[in-house]
Every structure is written in C-alpha cells, then in structure tokens.
N, C-alpha and C. Protein backbone atom coordinates (compact mmCIF):
# COMPACT_ATOMS: atom_id res chain seq x y z
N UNK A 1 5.65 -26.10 2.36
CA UNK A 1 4.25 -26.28 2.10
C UNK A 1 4.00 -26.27 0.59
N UNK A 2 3.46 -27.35 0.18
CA UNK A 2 3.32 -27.22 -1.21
C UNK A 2 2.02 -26.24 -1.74
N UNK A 3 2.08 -25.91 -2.81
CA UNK A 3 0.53 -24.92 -3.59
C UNK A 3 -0.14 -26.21 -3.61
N UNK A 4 -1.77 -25.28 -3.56
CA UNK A 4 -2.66 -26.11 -3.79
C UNK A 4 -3.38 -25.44 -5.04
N UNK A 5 -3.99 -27.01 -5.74
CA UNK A 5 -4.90 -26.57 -7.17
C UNK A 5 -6.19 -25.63 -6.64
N UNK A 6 -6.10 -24.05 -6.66
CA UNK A 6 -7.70 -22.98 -6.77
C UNK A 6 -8.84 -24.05 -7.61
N UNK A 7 -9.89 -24.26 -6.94
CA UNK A 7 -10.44 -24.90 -7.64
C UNK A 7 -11.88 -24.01 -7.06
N UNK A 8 -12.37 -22.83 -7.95
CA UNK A 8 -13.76 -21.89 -7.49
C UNK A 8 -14.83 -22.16 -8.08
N UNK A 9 -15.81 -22.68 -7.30
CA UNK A 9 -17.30 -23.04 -8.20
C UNK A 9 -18.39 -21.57 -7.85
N UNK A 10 -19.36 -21.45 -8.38
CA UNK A 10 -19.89 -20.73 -8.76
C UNK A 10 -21.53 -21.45 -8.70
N UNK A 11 -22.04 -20.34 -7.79
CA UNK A 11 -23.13 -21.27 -7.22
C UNK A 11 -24.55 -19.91 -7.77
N UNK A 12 -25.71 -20.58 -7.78
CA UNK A 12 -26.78 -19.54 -7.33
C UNK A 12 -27.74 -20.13 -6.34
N UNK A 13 -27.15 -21.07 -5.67
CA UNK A 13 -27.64 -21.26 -4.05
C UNK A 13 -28.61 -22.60 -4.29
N UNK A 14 -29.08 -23.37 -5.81
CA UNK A 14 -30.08 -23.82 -6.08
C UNK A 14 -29.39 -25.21 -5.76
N UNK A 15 -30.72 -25.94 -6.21
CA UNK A 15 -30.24 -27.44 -5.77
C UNK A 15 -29.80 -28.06 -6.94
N UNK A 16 -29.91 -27.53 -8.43
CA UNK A 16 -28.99 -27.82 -9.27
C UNK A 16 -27.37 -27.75 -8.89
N UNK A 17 -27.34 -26.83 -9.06
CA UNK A 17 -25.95 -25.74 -7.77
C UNK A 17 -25.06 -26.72 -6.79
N UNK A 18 -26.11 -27.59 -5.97
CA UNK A 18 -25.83 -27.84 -4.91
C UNK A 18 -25.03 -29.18 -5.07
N UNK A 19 -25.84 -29.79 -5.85
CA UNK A 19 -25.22 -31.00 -6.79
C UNK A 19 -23.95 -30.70 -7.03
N UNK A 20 -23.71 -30.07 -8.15
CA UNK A 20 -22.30 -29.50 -8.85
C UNK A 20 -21.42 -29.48 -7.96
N UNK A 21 -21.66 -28.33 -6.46
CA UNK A 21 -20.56 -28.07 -5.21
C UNK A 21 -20.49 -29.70 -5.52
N UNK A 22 -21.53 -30.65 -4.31
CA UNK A 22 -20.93 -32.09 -4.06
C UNK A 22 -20.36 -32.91 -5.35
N UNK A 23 -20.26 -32.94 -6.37
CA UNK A 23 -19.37 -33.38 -7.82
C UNK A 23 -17.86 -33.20 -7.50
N UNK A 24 -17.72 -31.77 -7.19
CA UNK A 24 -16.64 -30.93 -7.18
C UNK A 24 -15.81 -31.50 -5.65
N UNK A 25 -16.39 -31.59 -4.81
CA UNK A 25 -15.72 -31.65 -3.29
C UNK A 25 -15.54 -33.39 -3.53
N UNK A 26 -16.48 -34.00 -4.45
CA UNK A 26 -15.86 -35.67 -3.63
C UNK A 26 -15.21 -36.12 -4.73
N UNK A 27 -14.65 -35.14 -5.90
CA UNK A 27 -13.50 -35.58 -6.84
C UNK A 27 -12.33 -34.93 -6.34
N UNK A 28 -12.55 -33.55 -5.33
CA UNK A 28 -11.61 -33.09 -4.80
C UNK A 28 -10.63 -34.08 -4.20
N UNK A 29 -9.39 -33.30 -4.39
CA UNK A 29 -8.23 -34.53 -3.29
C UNK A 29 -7.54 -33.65 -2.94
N UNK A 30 -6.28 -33.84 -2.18
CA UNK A 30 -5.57 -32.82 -0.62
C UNK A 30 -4.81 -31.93 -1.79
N UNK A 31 -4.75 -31.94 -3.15
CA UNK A 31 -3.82 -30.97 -4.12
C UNK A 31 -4.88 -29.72 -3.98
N UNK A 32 -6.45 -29.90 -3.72
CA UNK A 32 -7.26 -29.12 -4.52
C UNK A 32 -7.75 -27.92 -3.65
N UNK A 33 -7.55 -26.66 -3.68
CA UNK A 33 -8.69 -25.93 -2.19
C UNK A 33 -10.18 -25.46 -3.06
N UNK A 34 -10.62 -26.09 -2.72
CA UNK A 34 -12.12 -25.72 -3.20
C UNK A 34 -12.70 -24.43 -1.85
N UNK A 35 -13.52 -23.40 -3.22
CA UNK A 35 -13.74 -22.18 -2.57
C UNK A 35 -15.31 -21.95 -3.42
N UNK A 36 -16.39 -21.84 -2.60
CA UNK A 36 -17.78 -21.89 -3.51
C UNK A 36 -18.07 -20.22 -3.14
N UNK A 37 -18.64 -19.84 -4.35
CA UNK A 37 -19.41 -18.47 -4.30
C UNK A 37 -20.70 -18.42 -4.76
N UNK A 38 -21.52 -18.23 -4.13
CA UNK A 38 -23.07 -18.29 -4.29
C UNK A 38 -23.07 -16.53 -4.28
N UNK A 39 -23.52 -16.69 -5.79
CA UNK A 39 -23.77 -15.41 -6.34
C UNK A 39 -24.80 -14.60 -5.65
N UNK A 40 -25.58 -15.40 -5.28
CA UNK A 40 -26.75 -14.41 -4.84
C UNK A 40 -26.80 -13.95 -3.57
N UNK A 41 -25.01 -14.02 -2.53
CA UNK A 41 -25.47 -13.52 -1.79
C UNK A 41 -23.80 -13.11 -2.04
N UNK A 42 -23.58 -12.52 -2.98
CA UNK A 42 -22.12 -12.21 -3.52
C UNK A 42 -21.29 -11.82 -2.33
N UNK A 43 -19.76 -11.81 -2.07
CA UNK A 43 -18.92 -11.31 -1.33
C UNK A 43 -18.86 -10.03 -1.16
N UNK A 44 -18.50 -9.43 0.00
CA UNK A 44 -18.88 -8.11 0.25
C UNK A 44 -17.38 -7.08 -1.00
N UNK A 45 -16.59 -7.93 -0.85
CA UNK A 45 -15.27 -7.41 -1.75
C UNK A 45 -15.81 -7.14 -3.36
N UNK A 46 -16.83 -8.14 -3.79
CA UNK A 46 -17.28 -8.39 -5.15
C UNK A 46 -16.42 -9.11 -6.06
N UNK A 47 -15.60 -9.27 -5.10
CA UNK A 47 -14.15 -10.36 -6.25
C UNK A 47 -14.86 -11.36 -7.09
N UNK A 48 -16.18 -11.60 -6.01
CA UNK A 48 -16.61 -13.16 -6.93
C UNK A 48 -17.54 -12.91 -8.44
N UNK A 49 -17.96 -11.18 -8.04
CA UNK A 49 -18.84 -10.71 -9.75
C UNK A 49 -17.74 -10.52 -10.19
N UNK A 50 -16.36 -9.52 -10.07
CA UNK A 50 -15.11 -9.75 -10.62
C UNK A 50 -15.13 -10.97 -11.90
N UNK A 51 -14.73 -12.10 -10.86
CA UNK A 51 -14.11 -13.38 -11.52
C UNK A 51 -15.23 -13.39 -12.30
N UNK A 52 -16.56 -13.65 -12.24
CA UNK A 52 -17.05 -13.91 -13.10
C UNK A 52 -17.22 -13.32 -14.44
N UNK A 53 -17.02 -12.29 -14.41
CA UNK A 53 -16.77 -11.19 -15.67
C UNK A 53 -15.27 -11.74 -16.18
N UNK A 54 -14.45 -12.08 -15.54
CA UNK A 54 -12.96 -12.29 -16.07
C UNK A 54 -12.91 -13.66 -16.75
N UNK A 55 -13.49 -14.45 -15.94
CA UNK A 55 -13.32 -15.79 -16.45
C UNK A 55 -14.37 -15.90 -17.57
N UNK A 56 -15.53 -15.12 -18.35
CA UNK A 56 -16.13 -15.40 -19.09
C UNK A 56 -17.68 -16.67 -18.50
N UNK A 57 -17.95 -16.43 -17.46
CA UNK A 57 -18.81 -17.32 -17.07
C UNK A 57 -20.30 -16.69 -17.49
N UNK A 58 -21.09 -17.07 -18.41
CA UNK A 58 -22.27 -17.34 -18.97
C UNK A 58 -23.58 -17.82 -18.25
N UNK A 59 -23.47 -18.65 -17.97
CA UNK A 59 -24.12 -19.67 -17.01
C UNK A 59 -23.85 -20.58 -16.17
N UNK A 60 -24.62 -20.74 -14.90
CA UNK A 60 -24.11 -21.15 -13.47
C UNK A 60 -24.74 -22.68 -13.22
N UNK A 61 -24.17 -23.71 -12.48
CA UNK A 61 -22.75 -24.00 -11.72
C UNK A 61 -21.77 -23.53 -12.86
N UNK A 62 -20.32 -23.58 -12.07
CA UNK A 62 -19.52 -22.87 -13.05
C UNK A 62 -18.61 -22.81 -12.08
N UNK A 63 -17.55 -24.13 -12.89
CA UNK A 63 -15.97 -24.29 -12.03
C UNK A 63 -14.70 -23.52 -13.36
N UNK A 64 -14.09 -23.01 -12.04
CA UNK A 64 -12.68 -22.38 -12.58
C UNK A 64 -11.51 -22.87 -11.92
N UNK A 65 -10.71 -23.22 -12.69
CA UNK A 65 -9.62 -24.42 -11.91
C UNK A 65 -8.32 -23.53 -12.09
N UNK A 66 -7.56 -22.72 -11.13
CA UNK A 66 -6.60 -21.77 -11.32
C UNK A 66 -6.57 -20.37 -12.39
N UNK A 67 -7.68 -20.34 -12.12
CA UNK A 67 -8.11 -19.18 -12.58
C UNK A 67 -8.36 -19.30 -14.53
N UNK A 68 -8.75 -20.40 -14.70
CA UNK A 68 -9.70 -20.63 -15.78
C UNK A 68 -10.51 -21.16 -15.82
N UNK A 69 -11.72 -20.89 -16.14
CA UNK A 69 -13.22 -21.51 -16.75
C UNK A 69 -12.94 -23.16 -16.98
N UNK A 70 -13.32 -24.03 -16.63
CA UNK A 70 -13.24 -25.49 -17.01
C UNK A 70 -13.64 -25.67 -18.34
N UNK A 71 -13.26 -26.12 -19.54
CA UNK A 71 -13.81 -26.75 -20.68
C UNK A 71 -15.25 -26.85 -20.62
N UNK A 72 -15.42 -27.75 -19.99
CA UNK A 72 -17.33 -28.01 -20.16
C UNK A 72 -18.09 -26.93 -19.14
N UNK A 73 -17.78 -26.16 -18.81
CA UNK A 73 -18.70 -25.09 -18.35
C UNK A 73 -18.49 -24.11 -19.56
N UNK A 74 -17.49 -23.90 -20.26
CA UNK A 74 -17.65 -22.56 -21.76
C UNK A 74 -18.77 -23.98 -22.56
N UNK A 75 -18.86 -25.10 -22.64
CA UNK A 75 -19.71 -25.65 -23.94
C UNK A 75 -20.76 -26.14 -23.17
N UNK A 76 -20.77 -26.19 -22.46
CA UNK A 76 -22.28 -26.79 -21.83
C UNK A 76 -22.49 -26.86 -20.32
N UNK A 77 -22.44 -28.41 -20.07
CA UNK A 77 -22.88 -28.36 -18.50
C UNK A 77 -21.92 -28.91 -17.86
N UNK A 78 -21.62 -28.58 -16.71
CA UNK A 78 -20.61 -29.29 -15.71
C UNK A 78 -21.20 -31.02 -15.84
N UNK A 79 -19.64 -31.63 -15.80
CA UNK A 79 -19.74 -33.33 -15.71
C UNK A 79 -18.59 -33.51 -15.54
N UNK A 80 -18.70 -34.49 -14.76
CA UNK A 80 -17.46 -35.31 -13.47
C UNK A 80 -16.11 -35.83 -14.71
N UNK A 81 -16.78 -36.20 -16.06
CA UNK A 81 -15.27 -35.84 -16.85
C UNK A 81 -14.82 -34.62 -17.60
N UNK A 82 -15.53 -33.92 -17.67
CA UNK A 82 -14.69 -32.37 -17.68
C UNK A 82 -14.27 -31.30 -16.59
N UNK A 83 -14.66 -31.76 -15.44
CA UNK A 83 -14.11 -31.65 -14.33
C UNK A 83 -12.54 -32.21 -13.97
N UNK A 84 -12.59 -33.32 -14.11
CA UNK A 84 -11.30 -34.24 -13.96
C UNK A 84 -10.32 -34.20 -15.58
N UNK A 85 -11.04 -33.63 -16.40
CA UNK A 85 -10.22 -32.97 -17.30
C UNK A 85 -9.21 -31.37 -17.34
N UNK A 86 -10.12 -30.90 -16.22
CA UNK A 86 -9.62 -29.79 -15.82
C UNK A 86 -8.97 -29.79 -14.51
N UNK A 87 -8.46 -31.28 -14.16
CA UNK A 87 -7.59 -31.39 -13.56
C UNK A 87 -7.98 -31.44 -11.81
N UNK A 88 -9.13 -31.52 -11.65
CA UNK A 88 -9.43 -31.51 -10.11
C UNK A 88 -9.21 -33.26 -10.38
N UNK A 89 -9.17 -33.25 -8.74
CA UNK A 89 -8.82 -34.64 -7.99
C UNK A 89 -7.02 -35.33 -8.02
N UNK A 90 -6.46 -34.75 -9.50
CA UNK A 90 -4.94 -35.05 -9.84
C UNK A 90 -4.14 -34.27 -8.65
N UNK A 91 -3.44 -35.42 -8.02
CA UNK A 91 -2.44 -34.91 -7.54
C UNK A 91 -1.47 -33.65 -8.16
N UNK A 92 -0.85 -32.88 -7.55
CA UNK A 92 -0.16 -31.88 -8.54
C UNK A 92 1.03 -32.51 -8.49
C-alpha cells in the first residue's frame, strides 16, 4: 500500500471555508487524503486546536500539506496555485 499526501484544511464552517474545502478536494488526486476540521465544532481529542498552534495558522481556510502550513496560507489567501505548489493533486 503506498502513503498517501496528509493534505488538512482548516475550516470555520463558513461559505468562504466552504469554497476552499471544494478548491482542495477537486485538485485532490488518489496520492492525496484530504481531512477537513471545522474549528468551530473542534474534535473532541483537540488535535485539530493542537495543529493549529503547531503549524502557525493565523487565519482560516488554512491548508497543511504533511504537516506544513502551505506557502500562501502564511502570506495571504488560499489559491489553486499555491495549493498545487504545495504539492496537492501531484502524484507522489
């Protein structure tokens, strides 16, 4: 079984938010497991306030691609080429 690319977005349930998830899932391809956490109704474990303290996340949508922050979520706003810069949709 091969690894798959962690690919965790970071939601606050909004329809900005909601956008970003669908960006993320239809650049996704069979390398990628996409896993969404909507903060506002956080995991009972808290892994997902965790990550967010670890990965440095500021402001939400907010993809982490193997356990780093994507480029354009530390400088600005999520977009379908700093997404695919951070490697979602690439085969591994």
């Amino acid at each position: 079984m091969t690894a798959k690319r962690r690919v965790e977005v970071f939601t606050a349930g909004c329809p900005v938010c909601d956008e970003a998830i669908k960006k993320v899932r239809d650049l996704a391809c069979e390398s990628c497991e996409v896993i969404v956490y909507n903060l506002n109704e956080p995991c009972e474990t808290r892994e997902c306030l965790e990550k967010v303290k670890s990965y440095g996340i500021k402001r939400i949508p907010a993809v982490a691609v193997d356990g780093r922050l994507a480029e354009c979520c530390r400088a600005g706003s999520l977009t379908v080429e700093g997404l695919k810069a951070a490697g979602i949709g690439a085969p591994l």
